[in-house]
PDB file of N, CA and C in Angstrom:
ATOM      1  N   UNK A   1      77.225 114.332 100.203  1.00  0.00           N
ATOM      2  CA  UNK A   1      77.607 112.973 100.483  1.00  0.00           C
ATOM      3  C   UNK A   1      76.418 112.052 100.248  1.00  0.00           C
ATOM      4  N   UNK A   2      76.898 110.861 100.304  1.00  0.00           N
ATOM      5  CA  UNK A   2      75.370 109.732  99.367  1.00  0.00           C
ATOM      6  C   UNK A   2      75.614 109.071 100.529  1.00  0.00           C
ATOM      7  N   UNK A   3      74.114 109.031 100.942  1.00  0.00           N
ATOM      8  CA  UNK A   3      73.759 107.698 102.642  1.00  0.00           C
ATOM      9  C   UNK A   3      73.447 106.376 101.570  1.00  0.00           C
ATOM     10  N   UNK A   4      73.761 105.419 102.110  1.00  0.00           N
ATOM     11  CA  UNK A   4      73.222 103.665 101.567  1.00  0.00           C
ATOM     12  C   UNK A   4      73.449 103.120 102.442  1.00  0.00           C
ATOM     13  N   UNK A   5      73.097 101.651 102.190  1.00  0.00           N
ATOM     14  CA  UNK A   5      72.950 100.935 103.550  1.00  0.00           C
ATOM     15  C   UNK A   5      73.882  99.939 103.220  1.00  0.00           C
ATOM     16  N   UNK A   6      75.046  99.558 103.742  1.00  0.00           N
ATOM     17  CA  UNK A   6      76.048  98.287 103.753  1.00  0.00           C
ATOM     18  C   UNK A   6      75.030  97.088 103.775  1.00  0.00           C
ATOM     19  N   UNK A   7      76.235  96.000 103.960  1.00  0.00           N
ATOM     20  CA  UNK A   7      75.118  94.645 104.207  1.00  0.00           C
ATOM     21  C   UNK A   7      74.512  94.239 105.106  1.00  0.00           C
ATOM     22  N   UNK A   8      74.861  95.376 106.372  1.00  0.00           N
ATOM     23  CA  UNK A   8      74.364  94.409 107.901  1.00  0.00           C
ATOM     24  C   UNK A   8      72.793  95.737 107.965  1.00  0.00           C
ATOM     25  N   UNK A   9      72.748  96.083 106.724  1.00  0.00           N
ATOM     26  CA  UNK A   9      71.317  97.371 107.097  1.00  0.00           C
ATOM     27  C   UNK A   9      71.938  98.733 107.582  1.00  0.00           C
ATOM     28  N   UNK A  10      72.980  98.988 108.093  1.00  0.00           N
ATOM     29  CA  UNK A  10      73.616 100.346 108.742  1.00  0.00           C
ATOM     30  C   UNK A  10      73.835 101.216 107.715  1.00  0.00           C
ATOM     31  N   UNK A  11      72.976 102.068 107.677  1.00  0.00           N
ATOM     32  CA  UNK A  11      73.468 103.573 107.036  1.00  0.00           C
ATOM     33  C   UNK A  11      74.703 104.000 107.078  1.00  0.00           C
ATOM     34  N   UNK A  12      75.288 104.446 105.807  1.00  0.00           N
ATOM     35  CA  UNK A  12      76.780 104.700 105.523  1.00  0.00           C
ATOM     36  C   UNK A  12      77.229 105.511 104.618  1.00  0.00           C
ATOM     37  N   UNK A  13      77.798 106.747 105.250  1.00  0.00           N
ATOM     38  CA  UNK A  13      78.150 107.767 104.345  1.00  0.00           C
ATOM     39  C   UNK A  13      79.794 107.285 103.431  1.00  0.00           C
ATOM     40  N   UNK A  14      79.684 108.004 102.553  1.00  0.00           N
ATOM     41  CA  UNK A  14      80.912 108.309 102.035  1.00  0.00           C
ATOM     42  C   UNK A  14      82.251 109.162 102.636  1.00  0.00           C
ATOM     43  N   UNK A  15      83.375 109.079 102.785  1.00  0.00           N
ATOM     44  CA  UNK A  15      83.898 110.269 103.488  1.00  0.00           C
ATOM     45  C   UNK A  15      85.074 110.341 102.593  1.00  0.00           C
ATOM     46  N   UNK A  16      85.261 111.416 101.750  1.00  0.00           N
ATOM     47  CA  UNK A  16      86.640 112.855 101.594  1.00  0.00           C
ATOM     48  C   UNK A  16      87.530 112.241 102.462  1.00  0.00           C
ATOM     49  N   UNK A  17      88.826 112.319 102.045  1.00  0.00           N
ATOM     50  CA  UNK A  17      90.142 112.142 103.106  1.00  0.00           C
ATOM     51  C   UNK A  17      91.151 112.895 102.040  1.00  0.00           C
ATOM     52  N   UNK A  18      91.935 112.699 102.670  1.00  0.00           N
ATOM     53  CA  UNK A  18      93.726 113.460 102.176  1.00  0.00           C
ATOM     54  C   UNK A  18      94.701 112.062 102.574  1.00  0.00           C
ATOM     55  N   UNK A  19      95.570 111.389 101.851  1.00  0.00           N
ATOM     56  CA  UNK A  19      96.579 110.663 102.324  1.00  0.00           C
ATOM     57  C   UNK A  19      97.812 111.449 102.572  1.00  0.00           C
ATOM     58  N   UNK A  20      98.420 111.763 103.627  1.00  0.00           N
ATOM     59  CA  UNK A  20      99.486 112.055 104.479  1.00  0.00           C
ATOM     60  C   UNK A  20     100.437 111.400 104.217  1.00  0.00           C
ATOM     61  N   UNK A  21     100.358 110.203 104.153  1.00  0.00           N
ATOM     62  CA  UNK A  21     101.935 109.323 103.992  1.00  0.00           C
ATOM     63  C   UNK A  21     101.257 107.780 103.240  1.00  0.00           C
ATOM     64  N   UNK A  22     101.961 107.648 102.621  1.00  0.00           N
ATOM     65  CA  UNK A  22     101.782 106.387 102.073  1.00  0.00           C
ATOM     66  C   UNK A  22     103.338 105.376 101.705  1.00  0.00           C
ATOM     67  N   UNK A  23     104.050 105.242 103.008  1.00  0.00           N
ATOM     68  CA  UNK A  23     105.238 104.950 102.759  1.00  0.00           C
ATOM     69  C   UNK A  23     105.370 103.350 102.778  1.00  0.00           C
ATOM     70  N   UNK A  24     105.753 102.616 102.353  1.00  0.00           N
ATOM     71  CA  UNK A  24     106.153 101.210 102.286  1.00  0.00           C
ATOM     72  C   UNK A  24     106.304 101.118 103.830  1.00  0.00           C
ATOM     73  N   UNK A  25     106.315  99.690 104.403  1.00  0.00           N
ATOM     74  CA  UNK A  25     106.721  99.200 105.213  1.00  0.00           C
ATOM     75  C   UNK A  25     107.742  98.305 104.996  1.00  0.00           C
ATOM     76  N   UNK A  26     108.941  97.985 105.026  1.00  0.00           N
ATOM     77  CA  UNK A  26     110.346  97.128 104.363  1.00  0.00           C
ATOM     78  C   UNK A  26     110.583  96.288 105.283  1.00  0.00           C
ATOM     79  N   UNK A  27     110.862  94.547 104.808  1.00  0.00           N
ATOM     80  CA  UNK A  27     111.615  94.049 105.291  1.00  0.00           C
ATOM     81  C   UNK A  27     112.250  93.154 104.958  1.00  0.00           C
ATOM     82  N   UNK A  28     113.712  92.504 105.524  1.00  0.00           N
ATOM     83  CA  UNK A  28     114.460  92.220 105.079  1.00  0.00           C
ATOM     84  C   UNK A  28     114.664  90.407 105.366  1.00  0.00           C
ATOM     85  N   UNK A  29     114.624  90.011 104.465  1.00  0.00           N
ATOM     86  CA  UNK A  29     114.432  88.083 104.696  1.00  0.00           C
ATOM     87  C   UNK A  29     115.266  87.263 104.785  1.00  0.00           C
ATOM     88  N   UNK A  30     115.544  86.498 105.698  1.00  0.00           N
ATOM     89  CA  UNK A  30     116.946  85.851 105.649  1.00  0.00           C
ATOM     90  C   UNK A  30     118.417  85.547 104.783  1.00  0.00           C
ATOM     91  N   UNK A  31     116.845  85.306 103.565  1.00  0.00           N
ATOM     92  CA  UNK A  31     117.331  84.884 102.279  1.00  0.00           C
ATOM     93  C   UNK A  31     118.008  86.061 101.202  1.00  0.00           C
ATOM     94  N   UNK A  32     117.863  87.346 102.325  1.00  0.00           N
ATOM     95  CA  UNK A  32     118.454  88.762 101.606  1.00  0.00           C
ATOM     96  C   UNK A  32     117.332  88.998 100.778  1.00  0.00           C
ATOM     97  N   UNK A  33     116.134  89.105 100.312  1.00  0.00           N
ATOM     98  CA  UNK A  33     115.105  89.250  99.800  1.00  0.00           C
ATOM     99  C   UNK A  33     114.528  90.657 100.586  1.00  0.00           C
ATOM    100  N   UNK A  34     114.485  91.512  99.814  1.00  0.00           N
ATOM    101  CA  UNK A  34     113.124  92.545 100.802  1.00  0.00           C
ATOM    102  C   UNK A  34     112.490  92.904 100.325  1.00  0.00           C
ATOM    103  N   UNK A  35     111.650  93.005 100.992  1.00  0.00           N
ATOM    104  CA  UNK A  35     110.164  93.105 101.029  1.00  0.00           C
ATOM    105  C   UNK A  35     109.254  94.077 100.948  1.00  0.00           C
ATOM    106  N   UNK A  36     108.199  94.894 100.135  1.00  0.00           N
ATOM    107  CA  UNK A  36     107.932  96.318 100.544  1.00  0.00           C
ATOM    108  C   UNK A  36     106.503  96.030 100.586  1.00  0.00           C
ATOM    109  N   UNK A  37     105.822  96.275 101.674  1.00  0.00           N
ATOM    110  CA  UNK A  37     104.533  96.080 101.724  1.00  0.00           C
ATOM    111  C   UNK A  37     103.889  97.527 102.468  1.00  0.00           C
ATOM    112  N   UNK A  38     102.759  97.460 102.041  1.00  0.00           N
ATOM    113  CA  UNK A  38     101.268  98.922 102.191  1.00  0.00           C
ATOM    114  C   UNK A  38     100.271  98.475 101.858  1.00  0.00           C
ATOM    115  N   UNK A  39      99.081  98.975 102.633  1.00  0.00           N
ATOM    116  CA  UNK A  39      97.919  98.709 102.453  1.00  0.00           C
ATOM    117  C   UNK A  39      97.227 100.223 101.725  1.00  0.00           C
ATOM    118  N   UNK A  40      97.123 100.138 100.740  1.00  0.00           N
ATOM    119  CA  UNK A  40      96.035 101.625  99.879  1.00  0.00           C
ATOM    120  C   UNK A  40      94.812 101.738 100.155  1.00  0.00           C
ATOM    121  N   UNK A  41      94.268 102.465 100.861  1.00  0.00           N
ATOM    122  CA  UNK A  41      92.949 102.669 101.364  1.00  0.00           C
ATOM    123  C   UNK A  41      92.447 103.716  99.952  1.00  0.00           C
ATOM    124  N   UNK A  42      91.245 102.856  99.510  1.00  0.00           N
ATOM    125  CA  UNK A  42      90.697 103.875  98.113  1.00  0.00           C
ATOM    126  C   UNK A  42      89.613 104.711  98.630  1.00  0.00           C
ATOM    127  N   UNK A  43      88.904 104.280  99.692  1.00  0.00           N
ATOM    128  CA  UNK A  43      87.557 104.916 100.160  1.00  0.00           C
ATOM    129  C   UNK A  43      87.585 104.570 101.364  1.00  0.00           C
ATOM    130  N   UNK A  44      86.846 105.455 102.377  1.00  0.00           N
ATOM    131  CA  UNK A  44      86.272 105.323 103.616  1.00  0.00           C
ATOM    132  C   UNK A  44      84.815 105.608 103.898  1.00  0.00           C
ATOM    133  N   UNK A  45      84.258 104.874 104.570  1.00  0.00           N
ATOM    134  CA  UNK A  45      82.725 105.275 104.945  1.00  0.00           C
ATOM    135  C   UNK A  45      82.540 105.149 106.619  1.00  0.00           C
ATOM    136  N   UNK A  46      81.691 105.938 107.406  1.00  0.00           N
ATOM    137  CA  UNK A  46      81.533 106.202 108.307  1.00  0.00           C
ATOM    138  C   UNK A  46      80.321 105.644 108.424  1.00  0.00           C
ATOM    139  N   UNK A  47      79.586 105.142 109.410  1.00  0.00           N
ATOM    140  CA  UNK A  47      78.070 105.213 109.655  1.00  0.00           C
ATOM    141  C   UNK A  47      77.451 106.429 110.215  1.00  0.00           C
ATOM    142  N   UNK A  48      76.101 106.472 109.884  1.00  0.00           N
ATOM    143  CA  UNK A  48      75.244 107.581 110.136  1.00  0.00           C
ATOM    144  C   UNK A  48      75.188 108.163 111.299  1.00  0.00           C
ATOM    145  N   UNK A  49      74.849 106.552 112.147  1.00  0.00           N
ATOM    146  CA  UNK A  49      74.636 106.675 113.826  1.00  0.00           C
ATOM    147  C   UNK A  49      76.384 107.162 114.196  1.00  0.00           C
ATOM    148  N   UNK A  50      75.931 107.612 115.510  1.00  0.00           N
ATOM    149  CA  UNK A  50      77.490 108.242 116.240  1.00  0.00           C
ATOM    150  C   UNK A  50      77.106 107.860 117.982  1.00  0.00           C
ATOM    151  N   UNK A  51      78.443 107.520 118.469  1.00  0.00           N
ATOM    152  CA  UNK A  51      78.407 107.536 119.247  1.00  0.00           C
ATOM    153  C   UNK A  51      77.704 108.559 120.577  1.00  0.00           C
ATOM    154  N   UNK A  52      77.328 108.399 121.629  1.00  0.00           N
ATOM    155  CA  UNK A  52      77.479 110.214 122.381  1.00  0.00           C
ATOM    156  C   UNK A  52      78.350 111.248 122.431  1.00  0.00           C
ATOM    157  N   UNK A  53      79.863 110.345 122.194  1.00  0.00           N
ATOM    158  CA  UNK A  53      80.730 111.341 122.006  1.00  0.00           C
ATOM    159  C   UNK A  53      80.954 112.037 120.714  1.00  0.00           C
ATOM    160  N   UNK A  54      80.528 111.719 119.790  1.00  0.00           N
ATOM    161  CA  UNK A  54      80.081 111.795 118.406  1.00  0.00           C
ATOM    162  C   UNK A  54      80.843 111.094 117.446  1.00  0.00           C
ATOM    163  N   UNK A  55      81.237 109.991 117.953  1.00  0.00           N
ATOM    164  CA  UNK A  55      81.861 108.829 116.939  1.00  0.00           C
ATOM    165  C   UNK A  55      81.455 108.196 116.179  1.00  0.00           C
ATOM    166  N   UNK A  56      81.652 108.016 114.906  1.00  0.00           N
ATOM    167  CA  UNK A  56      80.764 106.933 114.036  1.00  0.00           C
ATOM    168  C   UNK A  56      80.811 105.631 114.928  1.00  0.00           C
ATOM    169  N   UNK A  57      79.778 104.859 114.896  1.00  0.00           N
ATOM    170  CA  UNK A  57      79.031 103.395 115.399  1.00  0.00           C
ATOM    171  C   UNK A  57      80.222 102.614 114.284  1.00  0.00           C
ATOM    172  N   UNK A  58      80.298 102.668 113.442  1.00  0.00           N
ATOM    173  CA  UNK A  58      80.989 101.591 112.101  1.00  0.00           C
ATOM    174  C   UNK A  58      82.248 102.357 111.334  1.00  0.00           C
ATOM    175  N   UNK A  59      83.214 102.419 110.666  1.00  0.00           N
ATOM    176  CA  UNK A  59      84.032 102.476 110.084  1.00  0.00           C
ATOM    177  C   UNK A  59      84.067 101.145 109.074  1.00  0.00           C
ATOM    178  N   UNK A  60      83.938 101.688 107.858  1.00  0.00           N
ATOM    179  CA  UNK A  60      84.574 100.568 106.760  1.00  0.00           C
ATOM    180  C   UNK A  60      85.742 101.044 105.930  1.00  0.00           C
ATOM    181  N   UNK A  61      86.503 100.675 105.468  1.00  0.00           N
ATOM    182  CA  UNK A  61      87.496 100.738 104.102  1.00  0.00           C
ATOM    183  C   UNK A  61      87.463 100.134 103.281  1.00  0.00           C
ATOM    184  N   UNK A  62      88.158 100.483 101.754  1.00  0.00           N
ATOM    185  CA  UNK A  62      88.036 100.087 100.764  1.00  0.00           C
ATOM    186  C   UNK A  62      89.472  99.751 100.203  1.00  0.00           C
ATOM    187  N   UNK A  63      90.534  98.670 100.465  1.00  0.00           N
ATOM    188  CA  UNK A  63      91.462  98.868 100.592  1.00  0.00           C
ATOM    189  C   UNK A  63      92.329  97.830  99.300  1.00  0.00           C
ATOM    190  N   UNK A  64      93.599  97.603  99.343  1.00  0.00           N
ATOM    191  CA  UNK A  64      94.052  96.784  98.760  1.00  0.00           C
ATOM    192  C   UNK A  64      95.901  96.625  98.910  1.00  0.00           C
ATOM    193  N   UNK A  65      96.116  95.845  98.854  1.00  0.00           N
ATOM    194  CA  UNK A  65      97.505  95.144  99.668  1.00  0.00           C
ATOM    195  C   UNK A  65      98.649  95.502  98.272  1.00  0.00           C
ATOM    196  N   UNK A  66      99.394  96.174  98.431  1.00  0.00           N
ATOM    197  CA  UNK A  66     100.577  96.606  97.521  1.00  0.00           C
ATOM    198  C   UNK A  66     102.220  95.461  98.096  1.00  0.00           C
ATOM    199  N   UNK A  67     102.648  94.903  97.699  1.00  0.00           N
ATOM    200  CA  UNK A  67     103.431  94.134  97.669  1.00  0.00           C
ATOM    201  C   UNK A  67     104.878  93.785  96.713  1.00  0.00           C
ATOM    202  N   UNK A  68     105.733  94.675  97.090  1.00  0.00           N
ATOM    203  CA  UNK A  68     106.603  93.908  95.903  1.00  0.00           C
ATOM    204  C   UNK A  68     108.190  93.695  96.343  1.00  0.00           C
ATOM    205  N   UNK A  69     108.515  92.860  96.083  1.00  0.00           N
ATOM    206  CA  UNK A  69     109.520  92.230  96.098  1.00  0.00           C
ATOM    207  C   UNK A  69     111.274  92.800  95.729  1.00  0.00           C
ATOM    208  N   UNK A  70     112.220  93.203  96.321  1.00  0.00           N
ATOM    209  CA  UNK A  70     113.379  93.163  95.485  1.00  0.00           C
ATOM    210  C   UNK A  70     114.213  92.022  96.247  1.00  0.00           C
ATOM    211  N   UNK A  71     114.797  91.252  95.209  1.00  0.00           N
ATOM    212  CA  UNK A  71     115.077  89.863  94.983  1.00  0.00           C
ATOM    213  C   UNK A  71     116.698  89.708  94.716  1.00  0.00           C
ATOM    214  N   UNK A  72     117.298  89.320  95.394  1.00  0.00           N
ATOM    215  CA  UNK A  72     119.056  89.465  94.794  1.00  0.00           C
ATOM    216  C   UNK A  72     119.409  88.926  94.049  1.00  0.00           C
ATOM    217  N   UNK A  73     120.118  89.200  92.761  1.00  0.00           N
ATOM    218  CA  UNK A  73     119.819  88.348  91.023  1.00  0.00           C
ATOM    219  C   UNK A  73     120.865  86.829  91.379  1.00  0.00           C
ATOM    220  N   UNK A  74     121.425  86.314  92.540  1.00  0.00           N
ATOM    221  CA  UNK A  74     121.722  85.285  92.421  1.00  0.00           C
ATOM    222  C   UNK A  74     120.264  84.260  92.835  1.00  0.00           C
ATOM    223  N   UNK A  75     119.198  84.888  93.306  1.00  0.00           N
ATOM    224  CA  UNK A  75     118.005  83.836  93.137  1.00  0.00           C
ATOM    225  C   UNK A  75     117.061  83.834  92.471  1.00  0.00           C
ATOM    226  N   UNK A  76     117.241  84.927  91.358  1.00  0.00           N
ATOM    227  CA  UNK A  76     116.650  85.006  89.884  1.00  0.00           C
ATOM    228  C   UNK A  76     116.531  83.905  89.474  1.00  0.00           C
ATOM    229  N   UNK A  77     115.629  83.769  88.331  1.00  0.00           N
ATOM    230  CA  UNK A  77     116.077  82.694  86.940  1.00  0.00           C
ATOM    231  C   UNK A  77     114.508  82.651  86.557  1.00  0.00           C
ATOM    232  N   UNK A  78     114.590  81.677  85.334  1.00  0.00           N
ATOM    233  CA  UNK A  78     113.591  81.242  84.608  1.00  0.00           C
ATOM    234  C   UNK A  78     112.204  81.061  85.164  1.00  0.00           C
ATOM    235  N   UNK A  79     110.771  81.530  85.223  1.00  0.00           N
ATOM    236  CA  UNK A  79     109.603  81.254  85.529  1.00  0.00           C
ATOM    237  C   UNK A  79     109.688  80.031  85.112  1.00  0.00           C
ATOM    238  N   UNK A  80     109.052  79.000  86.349  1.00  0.00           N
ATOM    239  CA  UNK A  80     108.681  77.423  86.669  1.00  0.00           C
ATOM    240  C   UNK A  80     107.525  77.792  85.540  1.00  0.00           C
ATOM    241  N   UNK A  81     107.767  76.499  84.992  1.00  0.00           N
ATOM    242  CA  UNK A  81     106.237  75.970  83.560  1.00  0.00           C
ATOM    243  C   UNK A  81     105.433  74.952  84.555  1.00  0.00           C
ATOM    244  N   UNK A  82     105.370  74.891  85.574  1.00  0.00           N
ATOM    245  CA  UNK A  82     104.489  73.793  86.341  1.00  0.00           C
ATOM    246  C   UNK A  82     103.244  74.525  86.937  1.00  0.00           C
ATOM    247  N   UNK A  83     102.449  74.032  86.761  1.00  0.00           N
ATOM    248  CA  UNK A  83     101.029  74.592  87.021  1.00  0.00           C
ATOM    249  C   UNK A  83     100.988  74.594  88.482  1.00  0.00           C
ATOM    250  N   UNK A  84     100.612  75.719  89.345  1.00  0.00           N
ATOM    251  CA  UNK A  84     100.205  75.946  90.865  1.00  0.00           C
ATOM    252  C   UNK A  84      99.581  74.662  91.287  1.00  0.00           C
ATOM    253  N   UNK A  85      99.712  74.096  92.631  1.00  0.00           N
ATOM    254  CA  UNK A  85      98.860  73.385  92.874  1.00  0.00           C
ATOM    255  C   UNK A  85      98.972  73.797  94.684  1.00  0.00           C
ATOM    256  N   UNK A  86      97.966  74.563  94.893  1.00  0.00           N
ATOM    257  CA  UNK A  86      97.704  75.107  95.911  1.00  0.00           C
ATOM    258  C   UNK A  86      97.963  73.992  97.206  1.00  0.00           C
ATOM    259  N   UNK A  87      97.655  73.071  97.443  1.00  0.00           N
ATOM    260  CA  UNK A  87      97.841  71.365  98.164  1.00  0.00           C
ATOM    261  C   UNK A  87      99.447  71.304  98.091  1.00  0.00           C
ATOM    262  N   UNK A  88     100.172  71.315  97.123  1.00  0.00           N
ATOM    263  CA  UNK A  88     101.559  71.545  97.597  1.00  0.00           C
ATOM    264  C   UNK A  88     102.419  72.329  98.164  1.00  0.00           C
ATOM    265  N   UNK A  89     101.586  73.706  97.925  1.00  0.00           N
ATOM    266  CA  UNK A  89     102.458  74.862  98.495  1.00  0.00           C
ATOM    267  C   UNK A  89     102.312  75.290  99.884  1.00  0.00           C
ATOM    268  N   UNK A  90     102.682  73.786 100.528  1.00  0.00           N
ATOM    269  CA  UNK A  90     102.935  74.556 102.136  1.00  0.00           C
ATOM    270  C   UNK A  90     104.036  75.457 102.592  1.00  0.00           C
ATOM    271  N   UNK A  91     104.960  75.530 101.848  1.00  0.00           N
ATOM    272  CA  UNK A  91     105.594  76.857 102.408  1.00  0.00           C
ATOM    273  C   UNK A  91     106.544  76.300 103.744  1.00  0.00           C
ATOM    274  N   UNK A  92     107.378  77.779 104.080  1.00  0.00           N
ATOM    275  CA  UNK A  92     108.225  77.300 105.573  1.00  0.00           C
ATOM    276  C   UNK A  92     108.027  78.929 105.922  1.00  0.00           C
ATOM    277  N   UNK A  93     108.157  78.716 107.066  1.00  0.00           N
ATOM    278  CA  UNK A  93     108.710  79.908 108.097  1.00  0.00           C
ATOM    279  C   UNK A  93     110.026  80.598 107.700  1.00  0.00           C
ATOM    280  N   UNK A  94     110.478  81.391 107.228  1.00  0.00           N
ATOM    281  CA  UNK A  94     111.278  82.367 107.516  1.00  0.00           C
ATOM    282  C   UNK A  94     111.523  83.482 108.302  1.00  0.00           C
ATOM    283  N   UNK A  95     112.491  84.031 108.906  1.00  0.00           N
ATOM    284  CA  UNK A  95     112.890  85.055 109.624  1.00  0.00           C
ATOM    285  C   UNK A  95     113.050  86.050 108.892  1.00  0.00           C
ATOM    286  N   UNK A  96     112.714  87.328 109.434  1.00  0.00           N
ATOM    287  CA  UNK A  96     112.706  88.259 108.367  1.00  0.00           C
ATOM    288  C   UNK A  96     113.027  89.853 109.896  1.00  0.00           C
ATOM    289  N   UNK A  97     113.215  90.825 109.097  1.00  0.00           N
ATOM    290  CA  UNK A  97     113.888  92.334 110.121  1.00  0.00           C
ATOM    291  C   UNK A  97     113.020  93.100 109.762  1.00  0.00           C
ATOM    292  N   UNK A  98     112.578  93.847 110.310  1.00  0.00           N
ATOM    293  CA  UNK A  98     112.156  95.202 109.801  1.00  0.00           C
ATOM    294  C   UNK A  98     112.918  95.946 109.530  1.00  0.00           C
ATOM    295  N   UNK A  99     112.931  96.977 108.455  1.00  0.00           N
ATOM    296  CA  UNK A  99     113.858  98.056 107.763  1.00  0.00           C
ATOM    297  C   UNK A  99     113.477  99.251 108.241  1.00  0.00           C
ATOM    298  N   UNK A 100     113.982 100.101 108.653  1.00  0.00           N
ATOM    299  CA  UNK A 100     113.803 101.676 108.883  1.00  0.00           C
ATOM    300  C   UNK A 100     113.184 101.688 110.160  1.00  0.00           C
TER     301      UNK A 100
END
């Protein structure tokens, strides 16, 4: 395993894992829209130091947000040609279920 030091100075190993389950989390949007979201953990690192009980001091991940959409084809259609403008897109609240 390779020790380095993160940004706060703390020594930090690399750590080996196995993923067990990597199942979507689903949910379902007012608007009949659902939703499948997971977080993919690519790497884990532990710190050097350990607790007394022998716990790593730090835990980091290396992760990234999986997201996708199934959409009911009556709210399909054509990609908007209007350029994002982040200042307009306040958005609303929707209600949404959890699936499974």
């Amino acid at each position: 395993m390779t020790e380095f030091q993160d940004i706060t100075g703390t020594n930090m190993i690399e750590c080996d894992f196995t993923v067990r389950s990597e199942d979507y989390s689903k949910y379902l949007l007012q608007d009949e829209t659902i939703l499948k979201v997971k977080i993919v953990v690519k790497k884990i690192f532990r710190s050097v130091d350990v607790t007394p009980e022998g716990f790593p001091k730090r835990l980091r991940f290396d992760s990234v947000n999986a997201i996708a959409a199934i959409v009911p084809p009556a709210m399909r259609g054509s990609p908007s040609k209007e350029l994002w403008d982040p200042n307009k897109d306040v958005g609303k609240e929707i209600k949404f279920n959890p699936l499974e």
